[in-house]
ModelCIF file with pLDDT and N, C-alpha, C, O atoms, coordinates in Angstrom:
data_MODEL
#
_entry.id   MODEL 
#
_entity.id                         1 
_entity.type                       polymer 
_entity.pdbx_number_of_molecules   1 
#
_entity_poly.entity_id                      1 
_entity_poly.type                           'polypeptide(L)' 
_entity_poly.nstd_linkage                   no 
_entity_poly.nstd_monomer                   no 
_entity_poly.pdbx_seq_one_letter_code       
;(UNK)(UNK)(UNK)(UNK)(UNK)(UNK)(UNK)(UNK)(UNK)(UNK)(UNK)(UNK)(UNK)(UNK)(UNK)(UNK)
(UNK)(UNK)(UNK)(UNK)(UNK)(UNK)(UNK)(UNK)(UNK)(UNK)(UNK)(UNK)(UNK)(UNK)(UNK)(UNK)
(UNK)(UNK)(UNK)(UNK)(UNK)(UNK)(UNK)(UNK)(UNK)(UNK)(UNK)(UNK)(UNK)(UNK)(UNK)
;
_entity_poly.pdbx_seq_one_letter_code_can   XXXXXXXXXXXXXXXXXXXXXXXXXXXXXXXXXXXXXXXXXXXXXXX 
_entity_poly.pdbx_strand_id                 A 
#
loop_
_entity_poly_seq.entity_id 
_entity_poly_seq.num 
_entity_poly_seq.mon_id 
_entity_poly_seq.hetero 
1 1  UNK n 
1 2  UNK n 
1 3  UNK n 
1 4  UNK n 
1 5  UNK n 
1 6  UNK n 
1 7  UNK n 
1 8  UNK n 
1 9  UNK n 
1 10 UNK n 
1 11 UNK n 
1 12 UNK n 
1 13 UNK n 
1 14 UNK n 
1 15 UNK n 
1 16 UNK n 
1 17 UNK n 
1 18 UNK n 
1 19 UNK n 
1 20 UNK n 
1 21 UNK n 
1 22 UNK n 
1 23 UNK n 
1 24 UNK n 
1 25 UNK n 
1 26 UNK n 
1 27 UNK n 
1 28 UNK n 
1 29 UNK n 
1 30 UNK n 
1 31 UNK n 
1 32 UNK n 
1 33 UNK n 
1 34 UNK n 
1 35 UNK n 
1 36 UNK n 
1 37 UNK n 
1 38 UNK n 
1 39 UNK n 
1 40 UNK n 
1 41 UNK n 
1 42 UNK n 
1 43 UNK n 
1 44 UNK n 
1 45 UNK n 
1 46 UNK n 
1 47 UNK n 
#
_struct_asym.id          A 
_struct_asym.entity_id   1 
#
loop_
_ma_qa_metric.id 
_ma_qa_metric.mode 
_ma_qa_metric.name 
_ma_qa_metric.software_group_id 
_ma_qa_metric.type 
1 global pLDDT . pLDDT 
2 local  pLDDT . pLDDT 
#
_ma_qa_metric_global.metric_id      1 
_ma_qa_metric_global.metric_value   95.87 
_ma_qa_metric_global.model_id       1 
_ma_qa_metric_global.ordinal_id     1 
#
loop_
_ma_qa_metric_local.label_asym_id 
_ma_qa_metric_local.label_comp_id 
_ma_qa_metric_local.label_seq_id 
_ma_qa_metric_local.metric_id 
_ma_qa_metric_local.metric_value 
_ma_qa_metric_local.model_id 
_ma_qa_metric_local.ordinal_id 
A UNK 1  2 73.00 1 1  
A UNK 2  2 81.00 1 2  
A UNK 3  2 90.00 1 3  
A UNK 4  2 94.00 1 4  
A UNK 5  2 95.00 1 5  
A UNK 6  2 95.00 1 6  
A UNK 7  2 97.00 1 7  
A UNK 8  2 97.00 1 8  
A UNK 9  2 96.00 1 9  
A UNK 10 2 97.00 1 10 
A UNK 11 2 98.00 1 11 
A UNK 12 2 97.00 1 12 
A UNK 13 2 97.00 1 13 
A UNK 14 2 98.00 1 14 
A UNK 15 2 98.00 1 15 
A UNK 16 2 97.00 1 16 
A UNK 17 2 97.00 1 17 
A UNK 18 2 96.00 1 18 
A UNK 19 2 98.00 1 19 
A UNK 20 2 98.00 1 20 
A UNK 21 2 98.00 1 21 
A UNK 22 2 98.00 1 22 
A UNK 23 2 98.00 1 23 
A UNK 24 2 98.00 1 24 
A UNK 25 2 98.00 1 25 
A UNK 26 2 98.00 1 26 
A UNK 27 2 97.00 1 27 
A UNK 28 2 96.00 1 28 
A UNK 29 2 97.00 1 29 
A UNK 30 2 97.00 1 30 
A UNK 31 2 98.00 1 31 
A UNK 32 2 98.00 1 32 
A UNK 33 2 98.00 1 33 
A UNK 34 2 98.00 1 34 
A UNK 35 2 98.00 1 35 
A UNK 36 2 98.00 1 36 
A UNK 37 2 98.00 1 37 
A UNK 38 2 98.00 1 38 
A UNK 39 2 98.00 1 39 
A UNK 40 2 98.00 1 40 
A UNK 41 2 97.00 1 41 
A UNK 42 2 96.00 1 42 
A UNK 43 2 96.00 1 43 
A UNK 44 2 95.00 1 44 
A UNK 45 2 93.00 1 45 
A UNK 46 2 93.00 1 46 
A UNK 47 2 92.00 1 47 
#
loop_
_atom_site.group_PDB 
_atom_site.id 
_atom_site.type_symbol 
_atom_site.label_atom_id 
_atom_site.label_alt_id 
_atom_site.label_comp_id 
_atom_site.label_asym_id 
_atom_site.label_entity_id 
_atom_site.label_seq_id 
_atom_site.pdbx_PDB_ins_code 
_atom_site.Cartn_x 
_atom_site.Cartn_y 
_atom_site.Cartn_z 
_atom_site.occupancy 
_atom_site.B_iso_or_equiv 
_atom_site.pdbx_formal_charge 
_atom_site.auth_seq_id 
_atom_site.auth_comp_id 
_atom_site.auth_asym_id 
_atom_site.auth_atom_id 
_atom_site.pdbx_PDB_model_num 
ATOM 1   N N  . UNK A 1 1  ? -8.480  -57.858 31.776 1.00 73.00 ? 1  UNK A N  1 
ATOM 2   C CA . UNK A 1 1  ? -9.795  -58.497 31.837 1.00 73.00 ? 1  UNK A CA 1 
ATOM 3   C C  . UNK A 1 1  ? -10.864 -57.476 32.198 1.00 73.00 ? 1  UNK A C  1 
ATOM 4   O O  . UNK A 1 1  ? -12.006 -57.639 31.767 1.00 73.00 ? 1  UNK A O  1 
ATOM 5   N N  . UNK A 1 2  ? -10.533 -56.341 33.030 1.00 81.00 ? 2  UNK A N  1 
ATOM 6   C CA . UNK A 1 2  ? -11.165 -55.493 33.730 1.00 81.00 ? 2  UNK A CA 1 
ATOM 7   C C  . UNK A 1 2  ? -11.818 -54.650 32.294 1.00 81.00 ? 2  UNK A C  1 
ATOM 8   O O  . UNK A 1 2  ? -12.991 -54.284 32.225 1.00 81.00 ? 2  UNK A O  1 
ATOM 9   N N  . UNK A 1 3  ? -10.927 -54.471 31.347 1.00 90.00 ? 3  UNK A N  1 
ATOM 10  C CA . UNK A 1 3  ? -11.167 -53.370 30.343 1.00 90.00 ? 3  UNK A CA 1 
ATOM 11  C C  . UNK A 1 3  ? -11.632 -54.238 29.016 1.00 90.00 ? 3  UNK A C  1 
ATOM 12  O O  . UNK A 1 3  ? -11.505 -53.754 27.891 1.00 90.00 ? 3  UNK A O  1 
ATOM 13  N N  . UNK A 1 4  ? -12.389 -56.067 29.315 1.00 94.00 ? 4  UNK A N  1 
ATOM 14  C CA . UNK A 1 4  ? -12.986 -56.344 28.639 1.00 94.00 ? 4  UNK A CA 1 
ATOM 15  C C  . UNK A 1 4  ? -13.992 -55.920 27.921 1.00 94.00 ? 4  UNK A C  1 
ATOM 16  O O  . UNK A 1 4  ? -13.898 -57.047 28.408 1.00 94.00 ? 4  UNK A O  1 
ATOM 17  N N  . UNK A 1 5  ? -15.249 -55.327 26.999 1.00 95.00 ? 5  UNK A N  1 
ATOM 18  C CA . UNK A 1 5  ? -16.493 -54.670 27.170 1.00 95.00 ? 5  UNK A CA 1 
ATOM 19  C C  . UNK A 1 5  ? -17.535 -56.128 27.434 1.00 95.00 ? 5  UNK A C  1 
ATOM 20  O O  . UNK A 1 5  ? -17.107 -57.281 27.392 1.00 95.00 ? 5  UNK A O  1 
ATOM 21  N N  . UNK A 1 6  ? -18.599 -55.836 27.636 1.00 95.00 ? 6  UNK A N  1 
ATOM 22  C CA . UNK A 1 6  ? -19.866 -56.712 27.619 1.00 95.00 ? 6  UNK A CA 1 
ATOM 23  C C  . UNK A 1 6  ? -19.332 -57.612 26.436 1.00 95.00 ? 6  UNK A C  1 
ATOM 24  O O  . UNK A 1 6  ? -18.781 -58.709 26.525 1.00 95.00 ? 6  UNK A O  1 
ATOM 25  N N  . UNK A 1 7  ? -19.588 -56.984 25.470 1.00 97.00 ? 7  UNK A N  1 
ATOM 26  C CA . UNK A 1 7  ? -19.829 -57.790 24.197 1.00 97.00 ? 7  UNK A CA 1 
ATOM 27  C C  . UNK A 1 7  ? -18.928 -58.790 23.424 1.00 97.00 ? 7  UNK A C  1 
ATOM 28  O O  . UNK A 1 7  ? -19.236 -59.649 22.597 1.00 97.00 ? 7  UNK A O  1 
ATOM 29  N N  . UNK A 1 8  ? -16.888 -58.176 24.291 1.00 97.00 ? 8  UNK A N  1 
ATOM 30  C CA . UNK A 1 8  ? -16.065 -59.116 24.000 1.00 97.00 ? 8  UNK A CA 1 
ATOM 31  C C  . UNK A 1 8  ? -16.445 -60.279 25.703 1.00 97.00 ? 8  UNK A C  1 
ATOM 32  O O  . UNK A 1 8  ? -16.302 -61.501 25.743 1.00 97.00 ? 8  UNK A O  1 
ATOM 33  N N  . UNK A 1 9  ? -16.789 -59.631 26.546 1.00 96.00 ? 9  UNK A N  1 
ATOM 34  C CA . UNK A 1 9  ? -17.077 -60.823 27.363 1.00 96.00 ? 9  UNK A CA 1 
ATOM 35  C C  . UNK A 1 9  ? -18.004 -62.105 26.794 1.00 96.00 ? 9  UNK A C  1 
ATOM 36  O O  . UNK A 1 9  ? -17.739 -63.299 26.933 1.00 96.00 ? 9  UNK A O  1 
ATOM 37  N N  . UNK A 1 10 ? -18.920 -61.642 26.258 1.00 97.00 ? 10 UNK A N  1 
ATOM 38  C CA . UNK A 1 10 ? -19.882 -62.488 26.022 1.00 97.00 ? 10 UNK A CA 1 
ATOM 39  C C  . UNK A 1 10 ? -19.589 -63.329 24.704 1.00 97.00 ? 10 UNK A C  1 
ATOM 40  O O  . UNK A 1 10 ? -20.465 -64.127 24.369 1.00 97.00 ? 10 UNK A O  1 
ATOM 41  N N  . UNK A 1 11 ? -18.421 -63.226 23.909 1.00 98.00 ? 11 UNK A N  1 
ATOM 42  C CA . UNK A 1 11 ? -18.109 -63.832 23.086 1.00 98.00 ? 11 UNK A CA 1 
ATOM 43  C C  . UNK A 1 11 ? -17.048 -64.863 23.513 1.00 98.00 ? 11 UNK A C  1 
ATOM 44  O O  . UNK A 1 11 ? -16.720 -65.894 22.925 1.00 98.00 ? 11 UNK A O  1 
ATOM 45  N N  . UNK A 1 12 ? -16.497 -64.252 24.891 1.00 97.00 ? 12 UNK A N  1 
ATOM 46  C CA . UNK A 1 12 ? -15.291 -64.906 25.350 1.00 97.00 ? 12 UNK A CA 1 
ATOM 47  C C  . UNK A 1 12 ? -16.068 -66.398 25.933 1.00 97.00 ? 12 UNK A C  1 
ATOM 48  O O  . UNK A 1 12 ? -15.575 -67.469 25.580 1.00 97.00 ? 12 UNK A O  1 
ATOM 49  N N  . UNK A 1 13 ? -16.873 -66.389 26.523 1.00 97.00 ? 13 UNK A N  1 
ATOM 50  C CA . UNK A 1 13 ? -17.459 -67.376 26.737 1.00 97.00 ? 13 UNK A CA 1 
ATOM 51  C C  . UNK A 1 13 ? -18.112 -68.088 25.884 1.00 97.00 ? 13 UNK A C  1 
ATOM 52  O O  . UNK A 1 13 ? -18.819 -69.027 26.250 1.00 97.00 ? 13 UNK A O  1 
ATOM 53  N N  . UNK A 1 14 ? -17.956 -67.721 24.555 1.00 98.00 ? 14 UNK A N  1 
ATOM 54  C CA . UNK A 1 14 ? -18.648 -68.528 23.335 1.00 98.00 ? 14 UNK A CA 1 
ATOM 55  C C  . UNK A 1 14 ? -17.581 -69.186 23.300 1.00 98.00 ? 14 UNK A C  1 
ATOM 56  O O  . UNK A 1 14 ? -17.698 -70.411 23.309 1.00 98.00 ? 14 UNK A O  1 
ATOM 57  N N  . UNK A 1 15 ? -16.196 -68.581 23.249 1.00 98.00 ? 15 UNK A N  1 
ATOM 58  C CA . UNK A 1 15 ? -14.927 -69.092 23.125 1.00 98.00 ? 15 UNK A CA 1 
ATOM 59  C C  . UNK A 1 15 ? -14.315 -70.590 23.707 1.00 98.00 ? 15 UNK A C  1 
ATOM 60  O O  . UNK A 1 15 ? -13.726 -71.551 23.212 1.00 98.00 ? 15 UNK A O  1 
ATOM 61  N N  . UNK A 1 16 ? -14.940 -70.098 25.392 1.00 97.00 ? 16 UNK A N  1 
ATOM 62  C CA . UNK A 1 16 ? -14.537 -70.886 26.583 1.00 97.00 ? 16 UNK A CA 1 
ATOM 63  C C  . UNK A 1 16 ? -15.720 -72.374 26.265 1.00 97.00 ? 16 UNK A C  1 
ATOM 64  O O  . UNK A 1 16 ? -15.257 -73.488 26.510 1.00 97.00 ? 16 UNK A O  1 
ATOM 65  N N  . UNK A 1 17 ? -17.215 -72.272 25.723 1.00 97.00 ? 17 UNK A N  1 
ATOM 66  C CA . UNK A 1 17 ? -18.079 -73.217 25.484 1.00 97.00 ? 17 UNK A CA 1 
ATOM 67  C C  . UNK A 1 17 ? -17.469 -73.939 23.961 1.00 97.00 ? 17 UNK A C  1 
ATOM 68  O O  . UNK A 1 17 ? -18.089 -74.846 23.406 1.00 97.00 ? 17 UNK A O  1 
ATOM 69  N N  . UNK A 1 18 ? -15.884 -73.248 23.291 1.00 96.00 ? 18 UNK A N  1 
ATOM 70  C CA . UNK A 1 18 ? -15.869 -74.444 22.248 1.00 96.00 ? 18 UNK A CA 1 
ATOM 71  C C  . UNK A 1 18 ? -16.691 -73.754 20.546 1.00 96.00 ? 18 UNK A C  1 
ATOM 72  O O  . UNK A 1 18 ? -16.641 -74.063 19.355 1.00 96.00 ? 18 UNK A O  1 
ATOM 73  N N  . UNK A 1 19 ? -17.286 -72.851 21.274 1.00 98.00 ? 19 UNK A N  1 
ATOM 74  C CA . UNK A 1 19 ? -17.996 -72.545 19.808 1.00 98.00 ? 19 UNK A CA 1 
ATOM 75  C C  . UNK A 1 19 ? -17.168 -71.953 19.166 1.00 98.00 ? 19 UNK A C  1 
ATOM 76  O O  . UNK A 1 19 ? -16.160 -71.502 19.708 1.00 98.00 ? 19 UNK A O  1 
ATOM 77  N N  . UNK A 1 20 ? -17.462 -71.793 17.576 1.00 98.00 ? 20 UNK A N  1 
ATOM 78  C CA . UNK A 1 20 ? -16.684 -71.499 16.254 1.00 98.00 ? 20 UNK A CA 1 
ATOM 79  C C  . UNK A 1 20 ? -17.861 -70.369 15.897 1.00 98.00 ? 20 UNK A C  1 
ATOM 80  O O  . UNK A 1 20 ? -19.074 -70.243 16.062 1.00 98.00 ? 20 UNK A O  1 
ATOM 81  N N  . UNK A 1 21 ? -16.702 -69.591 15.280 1.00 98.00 ? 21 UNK A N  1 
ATOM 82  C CA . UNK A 1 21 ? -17.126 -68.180 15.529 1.00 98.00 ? 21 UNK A CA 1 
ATOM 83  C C  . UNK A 1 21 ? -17.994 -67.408 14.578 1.00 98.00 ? 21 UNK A C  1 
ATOM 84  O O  . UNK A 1 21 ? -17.898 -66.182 14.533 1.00 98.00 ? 21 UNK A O  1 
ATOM 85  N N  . UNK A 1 22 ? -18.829 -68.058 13.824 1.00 98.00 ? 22 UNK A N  1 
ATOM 86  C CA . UNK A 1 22 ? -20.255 -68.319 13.441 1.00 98.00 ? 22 UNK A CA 1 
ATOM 87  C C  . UNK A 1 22 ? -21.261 -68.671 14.190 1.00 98.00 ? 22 UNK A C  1 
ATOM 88  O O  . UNK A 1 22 ? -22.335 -68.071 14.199 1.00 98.00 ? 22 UNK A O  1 
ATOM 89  N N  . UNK A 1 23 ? -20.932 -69.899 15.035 1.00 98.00 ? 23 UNK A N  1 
ATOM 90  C CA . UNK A 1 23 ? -21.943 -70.328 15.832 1.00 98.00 ? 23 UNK A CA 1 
ATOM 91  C C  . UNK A 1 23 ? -22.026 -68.862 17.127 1.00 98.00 ? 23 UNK A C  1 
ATOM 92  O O  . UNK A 1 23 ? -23.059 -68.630 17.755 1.00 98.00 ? 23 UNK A O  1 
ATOM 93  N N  . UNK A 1 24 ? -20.694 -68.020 17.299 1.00 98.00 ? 24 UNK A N  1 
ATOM 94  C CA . UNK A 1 24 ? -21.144 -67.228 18.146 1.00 98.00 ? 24 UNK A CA 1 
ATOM 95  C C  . UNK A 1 24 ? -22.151 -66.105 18.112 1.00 98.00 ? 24 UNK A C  1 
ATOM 96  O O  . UNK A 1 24 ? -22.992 -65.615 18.865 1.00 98.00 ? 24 UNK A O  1 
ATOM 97  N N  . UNK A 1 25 ? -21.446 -65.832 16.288 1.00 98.00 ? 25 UNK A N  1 
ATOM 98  C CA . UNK A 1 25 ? -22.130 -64.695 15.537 1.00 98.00 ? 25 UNK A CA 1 
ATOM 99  C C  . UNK A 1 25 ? -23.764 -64.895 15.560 1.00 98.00 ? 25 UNK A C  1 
ATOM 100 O O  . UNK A 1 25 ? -24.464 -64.032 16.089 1.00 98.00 ? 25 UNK A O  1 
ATOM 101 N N  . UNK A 1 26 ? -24.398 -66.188 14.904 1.00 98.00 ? 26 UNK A N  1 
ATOM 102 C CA . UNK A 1 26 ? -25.729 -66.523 14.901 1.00 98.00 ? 26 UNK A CA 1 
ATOM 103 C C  . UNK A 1 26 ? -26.399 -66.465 16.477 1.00 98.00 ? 26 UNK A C  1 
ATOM 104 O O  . UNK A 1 26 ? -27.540 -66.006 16.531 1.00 98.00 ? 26 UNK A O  1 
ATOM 105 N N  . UNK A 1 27 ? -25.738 -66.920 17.824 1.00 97.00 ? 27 UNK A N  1 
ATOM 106 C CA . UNK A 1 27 ? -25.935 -66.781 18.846 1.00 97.00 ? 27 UNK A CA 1 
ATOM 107 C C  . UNK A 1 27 ? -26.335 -64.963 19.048 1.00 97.00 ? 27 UNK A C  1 
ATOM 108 O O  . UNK A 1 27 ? -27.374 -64.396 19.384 1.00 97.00 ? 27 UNK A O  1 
ATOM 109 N N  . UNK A 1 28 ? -25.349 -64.592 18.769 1.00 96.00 ? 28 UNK A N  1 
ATOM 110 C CA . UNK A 1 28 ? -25.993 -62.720 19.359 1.00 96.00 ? 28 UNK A CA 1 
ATOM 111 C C  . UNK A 1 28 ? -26.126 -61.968 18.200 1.00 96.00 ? 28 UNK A C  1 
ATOM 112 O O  . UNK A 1 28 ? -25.930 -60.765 18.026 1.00 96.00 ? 28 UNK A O  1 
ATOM 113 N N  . UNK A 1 29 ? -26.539 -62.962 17.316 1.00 97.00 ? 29 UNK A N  1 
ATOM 114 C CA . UNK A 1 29 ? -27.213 -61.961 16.071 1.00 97.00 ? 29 UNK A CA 1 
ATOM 115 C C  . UNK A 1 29 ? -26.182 -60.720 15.108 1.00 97.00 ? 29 UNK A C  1 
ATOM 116 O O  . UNK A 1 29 ? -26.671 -59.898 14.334 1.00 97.00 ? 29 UNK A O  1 
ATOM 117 N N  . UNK A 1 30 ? -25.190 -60.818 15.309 1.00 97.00 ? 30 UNK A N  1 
ATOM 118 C CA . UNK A 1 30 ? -23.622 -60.081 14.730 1.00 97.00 ? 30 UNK A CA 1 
ATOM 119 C C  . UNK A 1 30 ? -23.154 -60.952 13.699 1.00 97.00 ? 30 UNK A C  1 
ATOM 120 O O  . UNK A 1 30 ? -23.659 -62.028 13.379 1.00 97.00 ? 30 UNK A O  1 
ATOM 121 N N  . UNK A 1 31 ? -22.209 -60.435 13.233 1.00 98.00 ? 31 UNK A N  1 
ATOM 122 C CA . UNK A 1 31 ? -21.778 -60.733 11.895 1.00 98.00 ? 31 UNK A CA 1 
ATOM 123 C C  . UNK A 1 31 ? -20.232 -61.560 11.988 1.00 98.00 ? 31 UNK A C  1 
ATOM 124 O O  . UNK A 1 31 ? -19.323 -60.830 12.384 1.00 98.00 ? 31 UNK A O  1 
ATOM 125 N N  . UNK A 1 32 ? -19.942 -62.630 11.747 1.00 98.00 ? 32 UNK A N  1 
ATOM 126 C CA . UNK A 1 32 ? -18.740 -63.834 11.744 1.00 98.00 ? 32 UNK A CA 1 
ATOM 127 C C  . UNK A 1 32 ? -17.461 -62.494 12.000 1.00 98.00 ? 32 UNK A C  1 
ATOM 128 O O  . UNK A 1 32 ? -16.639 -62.451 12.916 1.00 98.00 ? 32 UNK A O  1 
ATOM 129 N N  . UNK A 1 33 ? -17.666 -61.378 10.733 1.00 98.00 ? 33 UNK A N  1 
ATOM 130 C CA . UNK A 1 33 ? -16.304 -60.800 11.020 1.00 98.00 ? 33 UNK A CA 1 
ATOM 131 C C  . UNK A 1 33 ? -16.522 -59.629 11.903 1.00 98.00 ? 33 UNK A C  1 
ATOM 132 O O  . UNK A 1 33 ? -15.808 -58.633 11.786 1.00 98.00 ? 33 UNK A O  1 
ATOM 133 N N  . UNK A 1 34 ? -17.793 -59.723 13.078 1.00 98.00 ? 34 UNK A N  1 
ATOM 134 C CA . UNK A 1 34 ? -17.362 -59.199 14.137 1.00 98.00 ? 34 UNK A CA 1 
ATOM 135 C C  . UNK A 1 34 ? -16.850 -59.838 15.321 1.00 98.00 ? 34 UNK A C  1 
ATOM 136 O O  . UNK A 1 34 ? -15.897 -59.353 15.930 1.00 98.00 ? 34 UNK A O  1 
ATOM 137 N N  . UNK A 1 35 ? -17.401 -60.857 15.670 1.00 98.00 ? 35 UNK A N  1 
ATOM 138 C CA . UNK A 1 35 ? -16.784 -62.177 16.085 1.00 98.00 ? 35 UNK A CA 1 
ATOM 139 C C  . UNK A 1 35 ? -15.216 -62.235 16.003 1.00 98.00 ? 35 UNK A C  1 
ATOM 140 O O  . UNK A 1 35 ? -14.533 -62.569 16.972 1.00 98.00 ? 35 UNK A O  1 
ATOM 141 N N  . UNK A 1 36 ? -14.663 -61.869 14.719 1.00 98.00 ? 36 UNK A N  1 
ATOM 142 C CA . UNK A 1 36 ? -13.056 -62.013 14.471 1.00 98.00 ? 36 UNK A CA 1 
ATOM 143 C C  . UNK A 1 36 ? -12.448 -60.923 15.184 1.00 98.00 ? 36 UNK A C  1 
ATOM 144 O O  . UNK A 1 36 ? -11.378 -61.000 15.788 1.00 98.00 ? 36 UNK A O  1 
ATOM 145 N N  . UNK A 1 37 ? -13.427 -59.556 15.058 1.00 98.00 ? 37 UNK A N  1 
ATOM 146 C CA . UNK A 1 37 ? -12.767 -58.294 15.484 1.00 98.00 ? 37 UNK A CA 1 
ATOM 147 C C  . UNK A 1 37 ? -12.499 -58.635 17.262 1.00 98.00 ? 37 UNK A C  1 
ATOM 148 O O  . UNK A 1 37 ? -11.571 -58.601 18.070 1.00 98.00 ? 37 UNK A O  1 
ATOM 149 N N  . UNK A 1 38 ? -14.095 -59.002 17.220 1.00 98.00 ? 38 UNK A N  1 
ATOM 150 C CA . UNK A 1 38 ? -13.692 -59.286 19.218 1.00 98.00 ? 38 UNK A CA 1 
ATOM 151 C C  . UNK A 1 38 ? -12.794 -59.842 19.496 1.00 98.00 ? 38 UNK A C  1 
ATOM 152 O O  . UNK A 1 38 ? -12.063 -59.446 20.404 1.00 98.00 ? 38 UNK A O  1 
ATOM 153 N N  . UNK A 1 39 ? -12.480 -61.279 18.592 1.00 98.00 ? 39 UNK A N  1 
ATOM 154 C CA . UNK A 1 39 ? -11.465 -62.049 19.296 1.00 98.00 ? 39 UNK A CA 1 
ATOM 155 C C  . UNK A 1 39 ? -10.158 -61.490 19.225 1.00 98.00 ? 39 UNK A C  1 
ATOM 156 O O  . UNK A 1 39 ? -9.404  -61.678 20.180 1.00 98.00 ? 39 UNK A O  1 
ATOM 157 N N  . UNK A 1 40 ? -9.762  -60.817 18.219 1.00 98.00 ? 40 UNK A N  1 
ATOM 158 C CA . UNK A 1 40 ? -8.673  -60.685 18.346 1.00 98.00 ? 40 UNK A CA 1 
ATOM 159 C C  . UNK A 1 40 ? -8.268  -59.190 19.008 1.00 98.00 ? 40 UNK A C  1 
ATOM 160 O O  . UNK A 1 40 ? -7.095  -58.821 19.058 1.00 98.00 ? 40 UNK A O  1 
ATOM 161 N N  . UNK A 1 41 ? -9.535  -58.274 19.574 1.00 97.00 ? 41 UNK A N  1 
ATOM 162 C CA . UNK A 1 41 ? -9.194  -57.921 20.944 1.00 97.00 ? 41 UNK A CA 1 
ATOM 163 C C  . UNK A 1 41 ? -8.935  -57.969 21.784 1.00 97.00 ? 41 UNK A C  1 
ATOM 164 O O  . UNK A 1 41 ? -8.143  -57.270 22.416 1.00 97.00 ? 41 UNK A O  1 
ATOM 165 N N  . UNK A 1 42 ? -9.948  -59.426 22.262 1.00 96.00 ? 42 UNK A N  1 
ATOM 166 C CA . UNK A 1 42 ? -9.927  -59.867 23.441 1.00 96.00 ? 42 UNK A CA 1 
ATOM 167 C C  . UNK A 1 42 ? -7.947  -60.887 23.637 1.00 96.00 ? 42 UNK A C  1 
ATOM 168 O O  . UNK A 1 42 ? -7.312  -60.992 24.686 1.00 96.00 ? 42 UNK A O  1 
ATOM 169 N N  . UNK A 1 43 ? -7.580  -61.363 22.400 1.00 96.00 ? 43 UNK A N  1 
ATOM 170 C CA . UNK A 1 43 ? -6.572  -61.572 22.347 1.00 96.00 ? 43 UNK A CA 1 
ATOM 171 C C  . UNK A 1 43 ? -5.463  -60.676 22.899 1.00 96.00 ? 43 UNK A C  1 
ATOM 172 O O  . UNK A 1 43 ? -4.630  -60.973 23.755 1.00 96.00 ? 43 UNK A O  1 
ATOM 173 N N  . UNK A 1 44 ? -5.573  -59.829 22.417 1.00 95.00 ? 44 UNK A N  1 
ATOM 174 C CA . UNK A 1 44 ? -4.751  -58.748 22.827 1.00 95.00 ? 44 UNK A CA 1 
ATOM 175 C C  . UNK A 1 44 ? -4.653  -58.128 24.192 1.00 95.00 ? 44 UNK A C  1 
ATOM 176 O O  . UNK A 1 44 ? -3.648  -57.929 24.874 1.00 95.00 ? 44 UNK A O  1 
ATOM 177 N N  . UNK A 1 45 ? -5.970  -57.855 24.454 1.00 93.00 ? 45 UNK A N  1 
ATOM 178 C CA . UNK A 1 45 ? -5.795  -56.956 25.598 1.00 93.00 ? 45 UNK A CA 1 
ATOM 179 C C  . UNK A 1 45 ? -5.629  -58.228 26.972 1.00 93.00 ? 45 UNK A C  1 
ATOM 180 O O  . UNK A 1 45 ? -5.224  -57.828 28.063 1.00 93.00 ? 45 UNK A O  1 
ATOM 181 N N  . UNK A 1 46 ? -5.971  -59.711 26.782 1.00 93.00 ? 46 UNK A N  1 
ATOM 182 C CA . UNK A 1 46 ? -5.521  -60.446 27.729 1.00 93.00 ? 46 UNK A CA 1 
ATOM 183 C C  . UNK A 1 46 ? -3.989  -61.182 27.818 1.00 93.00 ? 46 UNK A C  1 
ATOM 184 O O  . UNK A 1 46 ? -3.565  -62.051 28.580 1.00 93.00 ? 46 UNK A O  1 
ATOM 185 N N  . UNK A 1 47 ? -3.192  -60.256 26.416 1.00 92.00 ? 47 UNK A N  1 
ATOM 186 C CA . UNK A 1 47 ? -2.157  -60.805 26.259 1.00 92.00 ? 47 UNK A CA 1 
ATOM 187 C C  . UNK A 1 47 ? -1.743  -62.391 25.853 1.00 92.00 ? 47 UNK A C  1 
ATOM 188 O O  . UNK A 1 47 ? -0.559  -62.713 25.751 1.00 92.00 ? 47 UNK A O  1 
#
């Protein structure tokens, strides 16, 4: 969790509010398949 960055944090909580990962993308102005890249970092590195 520690070696989250900002930007997968701030998606993680798009995550945790339910949003679909467009609605996160349009939220911080990024692109759906960066959204995919985060998540499935953030997947990873929280196991």
């Amino acid at each position: 969790a520690a070696s989250l960055t900002d930007r997968e944090l701030q998606v993680l909580h798009g995550i945790c509010e339910g949003l679909q990962n467009k609605e996160i993308a349009h939220r911080f102005g990024i692109r759906e398949v960066t959204v995919k890249m985060h998540v499935r970092a953030i997947v990873r590195k929280l196991g």
